[in-house]
C-alpha atoms as a PDB file:
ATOM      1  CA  UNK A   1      15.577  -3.051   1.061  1.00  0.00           C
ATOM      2  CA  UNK A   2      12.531  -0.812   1.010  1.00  0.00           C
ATOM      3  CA  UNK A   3      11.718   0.896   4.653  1.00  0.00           C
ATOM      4  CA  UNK A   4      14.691  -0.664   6.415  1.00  0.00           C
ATOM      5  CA  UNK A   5      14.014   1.977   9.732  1.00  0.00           C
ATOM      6  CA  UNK A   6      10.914   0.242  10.020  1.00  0.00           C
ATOM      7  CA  UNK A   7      12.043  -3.159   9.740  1.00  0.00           C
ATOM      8  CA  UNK A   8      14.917  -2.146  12.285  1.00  0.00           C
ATOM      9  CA  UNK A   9      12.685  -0.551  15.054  1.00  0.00           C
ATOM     10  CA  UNK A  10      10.118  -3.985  14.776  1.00  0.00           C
ATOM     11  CA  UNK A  11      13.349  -6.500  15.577  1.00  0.00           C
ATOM     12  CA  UNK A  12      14.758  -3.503  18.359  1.00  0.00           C
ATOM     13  CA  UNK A  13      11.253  -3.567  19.879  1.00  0.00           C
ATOM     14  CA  UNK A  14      10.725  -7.582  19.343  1.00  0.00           C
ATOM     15  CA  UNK A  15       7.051  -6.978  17.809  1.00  0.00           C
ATOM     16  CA  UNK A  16       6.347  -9.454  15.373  1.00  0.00           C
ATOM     17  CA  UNK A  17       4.955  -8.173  11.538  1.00  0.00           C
ATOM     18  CA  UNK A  18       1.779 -10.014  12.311  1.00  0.00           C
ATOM     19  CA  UNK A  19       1.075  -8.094  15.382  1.00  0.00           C
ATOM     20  CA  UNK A  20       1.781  -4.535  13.695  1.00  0.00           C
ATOM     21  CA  UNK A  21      -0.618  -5.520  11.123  1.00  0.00           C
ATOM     22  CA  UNK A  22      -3.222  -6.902  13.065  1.00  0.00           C
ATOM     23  CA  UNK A  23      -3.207  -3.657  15.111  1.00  0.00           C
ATOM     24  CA  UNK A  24      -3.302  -1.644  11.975  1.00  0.00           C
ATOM     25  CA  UNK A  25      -6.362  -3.869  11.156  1.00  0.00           C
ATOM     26  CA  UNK A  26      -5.003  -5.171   7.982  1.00  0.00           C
ATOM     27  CA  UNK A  27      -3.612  -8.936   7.065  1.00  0.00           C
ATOM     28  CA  UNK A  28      -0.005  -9.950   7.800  1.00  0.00           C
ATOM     29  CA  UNK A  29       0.666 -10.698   3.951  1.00  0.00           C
ATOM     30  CA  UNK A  30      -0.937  -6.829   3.248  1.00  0.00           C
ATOM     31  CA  UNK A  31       1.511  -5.952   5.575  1.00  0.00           C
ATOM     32  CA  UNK A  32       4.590  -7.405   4.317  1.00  0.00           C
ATOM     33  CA  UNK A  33       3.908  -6.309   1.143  1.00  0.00           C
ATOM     34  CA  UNK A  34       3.372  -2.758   2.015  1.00  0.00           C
ATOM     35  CA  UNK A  35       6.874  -2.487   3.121  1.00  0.00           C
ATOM     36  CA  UNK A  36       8.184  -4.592   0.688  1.00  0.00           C
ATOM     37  CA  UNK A  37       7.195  -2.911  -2.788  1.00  0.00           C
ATOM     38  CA  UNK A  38       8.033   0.757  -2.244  1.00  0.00           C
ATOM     39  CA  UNK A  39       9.155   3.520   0.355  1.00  0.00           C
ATOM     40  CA  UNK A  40       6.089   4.373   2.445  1.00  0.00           C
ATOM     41  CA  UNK A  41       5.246   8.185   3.204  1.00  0.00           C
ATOM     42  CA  UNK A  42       6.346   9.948   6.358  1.00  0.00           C
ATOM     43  CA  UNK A  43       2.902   9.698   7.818  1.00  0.00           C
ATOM     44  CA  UNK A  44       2.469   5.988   7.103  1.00  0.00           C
ATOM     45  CA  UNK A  45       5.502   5.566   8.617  1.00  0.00           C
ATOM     46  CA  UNK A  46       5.067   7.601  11.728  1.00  0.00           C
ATOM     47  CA  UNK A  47       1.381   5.394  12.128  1.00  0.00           C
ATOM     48  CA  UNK A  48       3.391   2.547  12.460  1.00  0.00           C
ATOM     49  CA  UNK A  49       5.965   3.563  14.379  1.00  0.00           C
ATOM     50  CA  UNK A  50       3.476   4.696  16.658  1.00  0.00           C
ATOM     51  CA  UNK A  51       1.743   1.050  16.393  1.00  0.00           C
ATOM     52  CA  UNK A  52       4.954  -0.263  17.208  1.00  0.00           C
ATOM     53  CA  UNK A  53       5.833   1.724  20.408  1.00  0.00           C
ATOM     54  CA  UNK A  54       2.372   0.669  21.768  1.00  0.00           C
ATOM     55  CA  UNK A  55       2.768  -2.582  21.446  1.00  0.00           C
ATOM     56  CA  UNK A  56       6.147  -2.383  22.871  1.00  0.00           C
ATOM     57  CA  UNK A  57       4.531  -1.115  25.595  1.00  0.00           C
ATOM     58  CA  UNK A  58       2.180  -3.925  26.009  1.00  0.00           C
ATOM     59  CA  UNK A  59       4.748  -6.337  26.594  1.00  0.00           C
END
């Protein structure tokens, strides 16, 4: 499974997929797919870690 720390840190944080994407301003199904096909660059990943902690945050 393709960009498993990501994955992990979204169920650890309880933010949904849809709610990462939305705030990246891109569709859910974009989304999902982006993590799905390959192994995203350090800086993609460290904008949506980011994205995540935020919303964490939020709730």
């Amino acid at each position: 499974m393709k960009n498993i720390d990501i994955r992990i840190k979204m169920n650890n944080a309880r933010v949904k997929g849809y709610e990462v994407a939305s705030a990246l301003g891109i569709a859910e199904t974009s989304f999902s797919r982006m993590l799905a096909r390959r192994e995203l660059s350090e800086a993609e990943k460290q904008k949506i870690l980011a994205v995540i902690e935020e919303l964490k945050g939020e709730m």
